[in-house]
N, C-alpha and C. Protein backbone atom coordinates (compact mmCIF):
# COMPACT_ATOMS: atom_id res chain seq x y z
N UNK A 1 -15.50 -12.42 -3.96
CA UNK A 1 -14.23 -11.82 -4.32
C UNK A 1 -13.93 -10.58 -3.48
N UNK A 2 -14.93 -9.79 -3.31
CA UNK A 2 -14.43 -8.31 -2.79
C UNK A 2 -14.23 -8.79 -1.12
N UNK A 3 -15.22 -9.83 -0.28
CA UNK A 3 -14.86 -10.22 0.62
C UNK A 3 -13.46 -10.90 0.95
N UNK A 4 -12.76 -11.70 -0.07
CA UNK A 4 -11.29 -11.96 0.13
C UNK A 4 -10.68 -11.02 -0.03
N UNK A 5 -10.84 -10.14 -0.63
CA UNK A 5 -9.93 -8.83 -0.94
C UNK A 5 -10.13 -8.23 0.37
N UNK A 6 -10.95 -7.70 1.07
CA UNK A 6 -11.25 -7.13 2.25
C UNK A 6 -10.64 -7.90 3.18
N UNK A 7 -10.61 -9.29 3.28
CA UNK A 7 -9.57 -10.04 4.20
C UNK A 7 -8.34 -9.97 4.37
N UNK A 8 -8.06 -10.01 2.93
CA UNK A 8 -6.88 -9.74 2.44
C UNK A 8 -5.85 -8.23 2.85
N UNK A 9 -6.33 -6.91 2.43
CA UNK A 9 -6.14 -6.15 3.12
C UNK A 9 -6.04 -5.88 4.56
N UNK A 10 -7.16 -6.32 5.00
CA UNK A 10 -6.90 -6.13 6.42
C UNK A 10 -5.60 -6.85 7.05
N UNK A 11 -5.52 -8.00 6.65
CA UNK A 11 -4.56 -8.52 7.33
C UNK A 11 -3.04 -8.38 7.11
N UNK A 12 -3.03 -7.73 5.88
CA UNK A 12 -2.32 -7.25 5.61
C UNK A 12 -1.20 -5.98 6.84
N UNK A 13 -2.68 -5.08 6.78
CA UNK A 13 -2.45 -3.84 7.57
C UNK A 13 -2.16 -4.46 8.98
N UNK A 14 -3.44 -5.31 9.67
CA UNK A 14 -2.70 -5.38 10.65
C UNK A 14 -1.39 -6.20 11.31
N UNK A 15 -0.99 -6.94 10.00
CA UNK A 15 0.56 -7.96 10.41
C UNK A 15 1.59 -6.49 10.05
N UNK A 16 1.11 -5.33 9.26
CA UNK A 16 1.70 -4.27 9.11
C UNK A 16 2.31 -3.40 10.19
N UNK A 17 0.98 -3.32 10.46
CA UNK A 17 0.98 -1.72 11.52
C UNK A 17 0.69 -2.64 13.18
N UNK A 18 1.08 -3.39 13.92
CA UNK A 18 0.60 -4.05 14.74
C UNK A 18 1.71 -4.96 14.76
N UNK A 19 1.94 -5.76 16.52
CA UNK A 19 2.91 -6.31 16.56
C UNK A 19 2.04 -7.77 16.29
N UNK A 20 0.90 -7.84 15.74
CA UNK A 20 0.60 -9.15 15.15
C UNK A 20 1.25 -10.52 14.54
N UNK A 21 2.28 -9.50 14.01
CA UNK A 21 2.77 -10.65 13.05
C UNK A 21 3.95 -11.19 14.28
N UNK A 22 4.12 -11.01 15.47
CA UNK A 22 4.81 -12.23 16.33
C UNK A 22 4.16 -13.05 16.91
N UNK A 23 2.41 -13.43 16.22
CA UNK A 23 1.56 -14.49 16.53
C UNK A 23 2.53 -15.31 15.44
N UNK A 24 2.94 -15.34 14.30
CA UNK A 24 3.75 -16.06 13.28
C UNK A 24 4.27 -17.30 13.82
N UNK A 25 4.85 -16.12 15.34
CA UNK A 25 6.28 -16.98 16.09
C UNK A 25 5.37 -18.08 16.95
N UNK A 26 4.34 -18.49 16.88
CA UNK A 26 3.99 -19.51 17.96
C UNK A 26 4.22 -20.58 17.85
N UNK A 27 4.58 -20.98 16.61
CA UNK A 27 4.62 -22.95 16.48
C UNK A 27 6.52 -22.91 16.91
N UNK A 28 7.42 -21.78 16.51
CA UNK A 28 8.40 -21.77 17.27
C UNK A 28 8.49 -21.89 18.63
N UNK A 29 7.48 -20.94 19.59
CA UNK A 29 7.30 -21.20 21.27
C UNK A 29 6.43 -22.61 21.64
N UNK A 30 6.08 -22.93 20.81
CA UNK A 30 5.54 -24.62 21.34
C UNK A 30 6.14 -25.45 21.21
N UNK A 31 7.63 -25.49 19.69
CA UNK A 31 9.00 -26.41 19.81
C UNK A 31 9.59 -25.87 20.51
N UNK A 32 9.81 -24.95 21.34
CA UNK A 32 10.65 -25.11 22.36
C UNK A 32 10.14 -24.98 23.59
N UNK A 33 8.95 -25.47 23.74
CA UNK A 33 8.07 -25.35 24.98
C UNK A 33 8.70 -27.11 24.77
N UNK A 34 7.94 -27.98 23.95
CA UNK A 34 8.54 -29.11 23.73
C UNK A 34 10.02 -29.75 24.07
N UNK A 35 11.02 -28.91 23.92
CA UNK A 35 12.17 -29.51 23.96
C UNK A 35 12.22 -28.98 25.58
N UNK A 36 12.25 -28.19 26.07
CA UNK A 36 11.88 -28.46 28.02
C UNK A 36 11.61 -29.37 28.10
N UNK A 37 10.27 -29.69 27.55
CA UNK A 37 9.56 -30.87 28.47
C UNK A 37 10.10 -32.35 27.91
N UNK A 38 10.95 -32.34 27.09
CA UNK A 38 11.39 -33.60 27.35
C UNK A 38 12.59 -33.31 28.27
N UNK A 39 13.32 -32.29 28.61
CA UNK A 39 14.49 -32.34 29.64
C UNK A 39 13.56 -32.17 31.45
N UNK A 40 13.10 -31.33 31.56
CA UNK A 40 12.22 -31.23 32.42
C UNK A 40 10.73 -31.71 31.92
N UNK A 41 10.50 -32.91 32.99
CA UNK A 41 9.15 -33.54 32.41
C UNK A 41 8.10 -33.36 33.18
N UNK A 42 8.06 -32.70 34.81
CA UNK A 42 7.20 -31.83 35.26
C UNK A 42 7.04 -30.72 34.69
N UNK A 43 7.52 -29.84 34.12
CA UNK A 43 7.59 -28.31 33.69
C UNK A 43 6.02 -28.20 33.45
N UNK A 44 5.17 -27.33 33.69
CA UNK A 44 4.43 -26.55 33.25
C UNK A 44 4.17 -25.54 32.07
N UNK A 45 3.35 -25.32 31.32
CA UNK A 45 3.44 -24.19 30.20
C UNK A 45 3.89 -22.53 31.38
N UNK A 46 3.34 -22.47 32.12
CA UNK A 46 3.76 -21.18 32.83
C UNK A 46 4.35 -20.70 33.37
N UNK A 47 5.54 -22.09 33.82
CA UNK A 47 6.46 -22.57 34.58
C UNK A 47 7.31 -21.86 33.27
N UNK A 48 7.32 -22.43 32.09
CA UNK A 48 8.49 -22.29 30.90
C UNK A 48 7.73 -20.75 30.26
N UNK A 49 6.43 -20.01 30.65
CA UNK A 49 6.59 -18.63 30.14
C UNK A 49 7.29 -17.52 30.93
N UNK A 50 6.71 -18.17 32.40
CA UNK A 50 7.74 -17.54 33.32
C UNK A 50 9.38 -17.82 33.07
N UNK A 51 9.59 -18.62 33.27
CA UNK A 51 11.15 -18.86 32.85
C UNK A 51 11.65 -18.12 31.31
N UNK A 52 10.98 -17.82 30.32
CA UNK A 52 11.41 -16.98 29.22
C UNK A 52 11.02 -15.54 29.37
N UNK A 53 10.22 -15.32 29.79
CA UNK A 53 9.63 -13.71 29.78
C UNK A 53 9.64 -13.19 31.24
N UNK A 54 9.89 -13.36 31.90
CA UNK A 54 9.90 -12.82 33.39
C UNK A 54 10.85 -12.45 33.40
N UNK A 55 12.35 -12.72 33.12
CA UNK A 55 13.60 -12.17 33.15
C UNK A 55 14.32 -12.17 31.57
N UNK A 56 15.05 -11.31 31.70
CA UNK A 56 16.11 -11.43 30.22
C UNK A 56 17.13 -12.24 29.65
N UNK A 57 16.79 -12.75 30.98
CA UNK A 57 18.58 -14.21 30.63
C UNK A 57 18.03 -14.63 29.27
N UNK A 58 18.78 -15.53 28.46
CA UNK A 58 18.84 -16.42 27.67
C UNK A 58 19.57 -17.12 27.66
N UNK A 59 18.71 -18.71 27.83
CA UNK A 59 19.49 -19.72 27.96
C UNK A 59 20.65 -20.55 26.94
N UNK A 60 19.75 -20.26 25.37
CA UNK A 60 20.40 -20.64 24.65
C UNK A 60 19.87 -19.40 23.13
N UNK A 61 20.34 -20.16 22.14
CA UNK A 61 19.89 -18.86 20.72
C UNK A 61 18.30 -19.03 20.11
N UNK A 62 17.73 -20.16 20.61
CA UNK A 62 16.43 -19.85 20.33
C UNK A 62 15.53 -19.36 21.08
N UNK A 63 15.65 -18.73 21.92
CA UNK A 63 15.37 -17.96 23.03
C UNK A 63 14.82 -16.53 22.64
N UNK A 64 16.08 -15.39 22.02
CA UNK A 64 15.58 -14.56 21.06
C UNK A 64 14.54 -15.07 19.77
N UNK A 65 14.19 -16.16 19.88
CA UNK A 65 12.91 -15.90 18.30
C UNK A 65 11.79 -16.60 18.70
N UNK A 66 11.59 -16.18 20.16
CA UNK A 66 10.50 -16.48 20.72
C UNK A 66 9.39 -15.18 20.55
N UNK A 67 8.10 -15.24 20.32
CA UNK A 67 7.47 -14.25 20.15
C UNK A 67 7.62 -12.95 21.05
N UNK A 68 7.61 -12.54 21.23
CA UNK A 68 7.20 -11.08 21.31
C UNK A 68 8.48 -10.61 22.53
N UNK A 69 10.03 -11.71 21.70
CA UNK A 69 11.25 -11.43 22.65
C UNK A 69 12.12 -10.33 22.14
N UNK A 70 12.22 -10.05 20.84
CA UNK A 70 13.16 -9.16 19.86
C UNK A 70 12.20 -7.82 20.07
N UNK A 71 13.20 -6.99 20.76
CA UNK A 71 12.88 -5.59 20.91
C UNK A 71 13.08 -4.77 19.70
N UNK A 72 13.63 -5.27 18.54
CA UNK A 72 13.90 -4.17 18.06
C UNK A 72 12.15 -4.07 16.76
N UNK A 73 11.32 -5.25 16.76
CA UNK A 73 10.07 -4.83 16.10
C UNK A 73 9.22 -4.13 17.24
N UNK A 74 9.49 -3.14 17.77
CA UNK A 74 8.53 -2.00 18.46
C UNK A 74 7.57 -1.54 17.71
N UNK A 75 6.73 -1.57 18.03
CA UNK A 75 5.07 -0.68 17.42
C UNK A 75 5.08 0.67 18.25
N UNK A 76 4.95 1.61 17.87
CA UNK A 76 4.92 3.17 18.05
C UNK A 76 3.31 3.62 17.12
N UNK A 77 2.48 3.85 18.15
CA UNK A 77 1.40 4.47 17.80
C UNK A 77 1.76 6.06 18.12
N UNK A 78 1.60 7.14 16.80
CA UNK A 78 1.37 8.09 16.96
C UNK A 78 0.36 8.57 17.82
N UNK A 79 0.23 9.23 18.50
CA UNK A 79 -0.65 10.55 19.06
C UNK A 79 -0.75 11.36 19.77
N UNK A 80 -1.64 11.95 19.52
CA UNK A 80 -1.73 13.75 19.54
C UNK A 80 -2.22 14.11 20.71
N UNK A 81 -1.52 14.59 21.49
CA UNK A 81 -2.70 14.55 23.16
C UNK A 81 -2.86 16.66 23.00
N UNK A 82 -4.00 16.70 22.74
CA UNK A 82 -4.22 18.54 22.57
C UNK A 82 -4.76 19.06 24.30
N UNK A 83 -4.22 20.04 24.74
CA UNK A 83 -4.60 20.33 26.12
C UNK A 83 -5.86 20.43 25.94
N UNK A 84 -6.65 20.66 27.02
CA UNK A 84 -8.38 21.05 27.36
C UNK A 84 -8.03 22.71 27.71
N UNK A 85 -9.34 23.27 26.93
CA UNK A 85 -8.71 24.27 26.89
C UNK A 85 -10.51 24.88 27.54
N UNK A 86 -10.55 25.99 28.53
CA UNK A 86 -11.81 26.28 29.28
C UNK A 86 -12.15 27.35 28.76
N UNK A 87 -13.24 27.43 27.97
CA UNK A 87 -13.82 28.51 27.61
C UNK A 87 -15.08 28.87 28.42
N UNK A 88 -14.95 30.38 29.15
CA UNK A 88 -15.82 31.06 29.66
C UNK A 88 -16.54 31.88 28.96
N UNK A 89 -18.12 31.70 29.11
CA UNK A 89 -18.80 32.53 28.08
C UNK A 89 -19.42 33.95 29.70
N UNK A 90 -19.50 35.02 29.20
CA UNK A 90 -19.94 36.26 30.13
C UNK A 90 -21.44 36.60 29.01
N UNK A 91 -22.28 36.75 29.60
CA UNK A 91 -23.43 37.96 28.95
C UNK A 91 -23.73 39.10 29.61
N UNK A 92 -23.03 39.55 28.37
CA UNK A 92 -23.02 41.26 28.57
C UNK A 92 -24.32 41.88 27.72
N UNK A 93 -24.31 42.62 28.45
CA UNK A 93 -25.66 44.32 27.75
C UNK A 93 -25.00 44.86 26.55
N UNK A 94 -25.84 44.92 25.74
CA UNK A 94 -24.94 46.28 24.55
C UNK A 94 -25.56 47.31 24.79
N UNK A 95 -24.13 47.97 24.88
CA UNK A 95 -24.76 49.47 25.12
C UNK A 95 -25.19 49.97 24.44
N UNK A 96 -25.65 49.79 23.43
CA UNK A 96 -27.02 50.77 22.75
C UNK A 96 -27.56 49.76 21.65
N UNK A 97 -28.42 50.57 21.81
CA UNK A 97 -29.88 49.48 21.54
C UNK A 97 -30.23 49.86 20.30
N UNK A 98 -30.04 48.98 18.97
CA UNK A 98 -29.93 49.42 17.88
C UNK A 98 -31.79 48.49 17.25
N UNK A 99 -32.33 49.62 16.82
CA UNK A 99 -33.45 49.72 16.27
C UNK A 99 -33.65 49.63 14.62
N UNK A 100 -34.55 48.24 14.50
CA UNK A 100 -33.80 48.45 12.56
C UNK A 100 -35.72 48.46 12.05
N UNK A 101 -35.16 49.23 10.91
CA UNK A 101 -36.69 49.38 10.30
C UNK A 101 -36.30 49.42 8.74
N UNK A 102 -37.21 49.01 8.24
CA UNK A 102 -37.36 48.11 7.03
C UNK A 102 -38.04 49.36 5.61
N UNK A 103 -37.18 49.98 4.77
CA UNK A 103 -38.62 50.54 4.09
C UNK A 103 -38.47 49.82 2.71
N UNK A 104 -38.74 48.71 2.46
CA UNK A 104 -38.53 48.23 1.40
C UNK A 104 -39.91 48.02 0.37
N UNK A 105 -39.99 48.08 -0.55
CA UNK A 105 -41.42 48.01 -1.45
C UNK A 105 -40.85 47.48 -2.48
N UNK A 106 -42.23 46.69 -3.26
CA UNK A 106 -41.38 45.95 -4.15
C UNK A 106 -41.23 47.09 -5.75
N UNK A 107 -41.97 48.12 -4.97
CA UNK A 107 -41.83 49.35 -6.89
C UNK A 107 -40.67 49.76 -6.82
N UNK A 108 -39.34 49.60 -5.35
CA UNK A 108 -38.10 49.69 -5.23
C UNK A 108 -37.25 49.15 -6.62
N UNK A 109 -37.42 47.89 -7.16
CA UNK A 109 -36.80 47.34 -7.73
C UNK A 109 -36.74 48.12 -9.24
N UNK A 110 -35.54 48.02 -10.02
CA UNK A 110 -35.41 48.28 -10.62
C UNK A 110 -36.19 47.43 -12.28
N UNK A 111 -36.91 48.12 -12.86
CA UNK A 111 -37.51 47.93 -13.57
C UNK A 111 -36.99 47.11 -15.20
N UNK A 112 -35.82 47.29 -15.55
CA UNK A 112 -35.13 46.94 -16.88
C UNK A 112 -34.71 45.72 -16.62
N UNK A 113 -34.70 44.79 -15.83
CA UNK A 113 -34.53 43.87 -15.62
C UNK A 113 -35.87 42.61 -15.05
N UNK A 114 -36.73 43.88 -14.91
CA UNK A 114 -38.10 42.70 -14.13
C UNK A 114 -38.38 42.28 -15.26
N UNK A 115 -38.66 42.38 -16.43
CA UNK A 115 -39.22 41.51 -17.68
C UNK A 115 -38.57 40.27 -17.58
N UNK A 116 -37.51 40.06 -17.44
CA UNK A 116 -36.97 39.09 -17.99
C UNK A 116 -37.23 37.55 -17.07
N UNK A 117 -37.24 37.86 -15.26
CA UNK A 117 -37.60 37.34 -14.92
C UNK A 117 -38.95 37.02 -14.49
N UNK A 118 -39.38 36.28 -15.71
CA UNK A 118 -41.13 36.24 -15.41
C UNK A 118 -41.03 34.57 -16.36
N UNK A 119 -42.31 33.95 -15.34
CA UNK A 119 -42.61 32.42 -15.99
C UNK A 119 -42.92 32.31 -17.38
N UNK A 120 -42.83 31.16 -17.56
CA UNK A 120 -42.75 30.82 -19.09
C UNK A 120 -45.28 31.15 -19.76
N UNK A 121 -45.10 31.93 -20.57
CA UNK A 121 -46.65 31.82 -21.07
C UNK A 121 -46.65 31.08 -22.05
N UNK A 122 -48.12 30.58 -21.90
CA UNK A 122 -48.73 29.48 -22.97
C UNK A 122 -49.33 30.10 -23.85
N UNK A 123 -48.74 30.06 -25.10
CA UNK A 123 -49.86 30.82 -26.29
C UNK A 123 -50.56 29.84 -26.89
């Protein structure tokens, strides 16, 4: 089940977002690959892709609902082109030379509070 669902979706998205879905149009470009070749009975398949997609003429109205002929389903992928940007690193000296010293002890701590944090005793 979750595998058809995952099929399912996907294909969804990509007949969505993708000019996929003018694979749809192919059994349309093979009837009229067909109706050539009974008027022209040498014709070639590349002979009749060249003749539809190489130039814009149209011969007749099924012409526009040939796959991937209708301009107006355009796919527009967003994106973001960010410049390159050169960062130079310099190592510099600090001018003064900072010396750290520590006087910490632990009888520092404040006392009204050390009871409390102490492990659990076994009576």
């Amino acid at each position: 089940m979750k595998r058809l669902l995952a099929i399912s979706l996907l294909a969804l998205y990509i007949n969505s977002n993708t000019e996929f879905h003018e694979m749809l149009r192919l059994p349309i470009l093979l009837e009229h690959y067909a109706e050539h070749k009974l008027q022209v009975k040498d014709m070639s398949f590349w002979e009749f892709l060249t003749m539809h997609y190489k130039t814009d003429l149209s011969h007749d109205d099924q012409d526009n609902r040939l796959p991937f002929k209708d301009r107006s389903h355009s796919f527009a992928a967003p994106v973001m082109a960010l410049p390159i940007q050169k960062i130079a690193l310099e190592e510099k000296t600090p001018l003064t030379e900072i010396s750290h010293s520590s006087t910490y002890t632990e009888a520092s701590i404040a006392s009204c509070l050390h009871d409390i944090f102490q492990p659990p005793r076994h009576s």
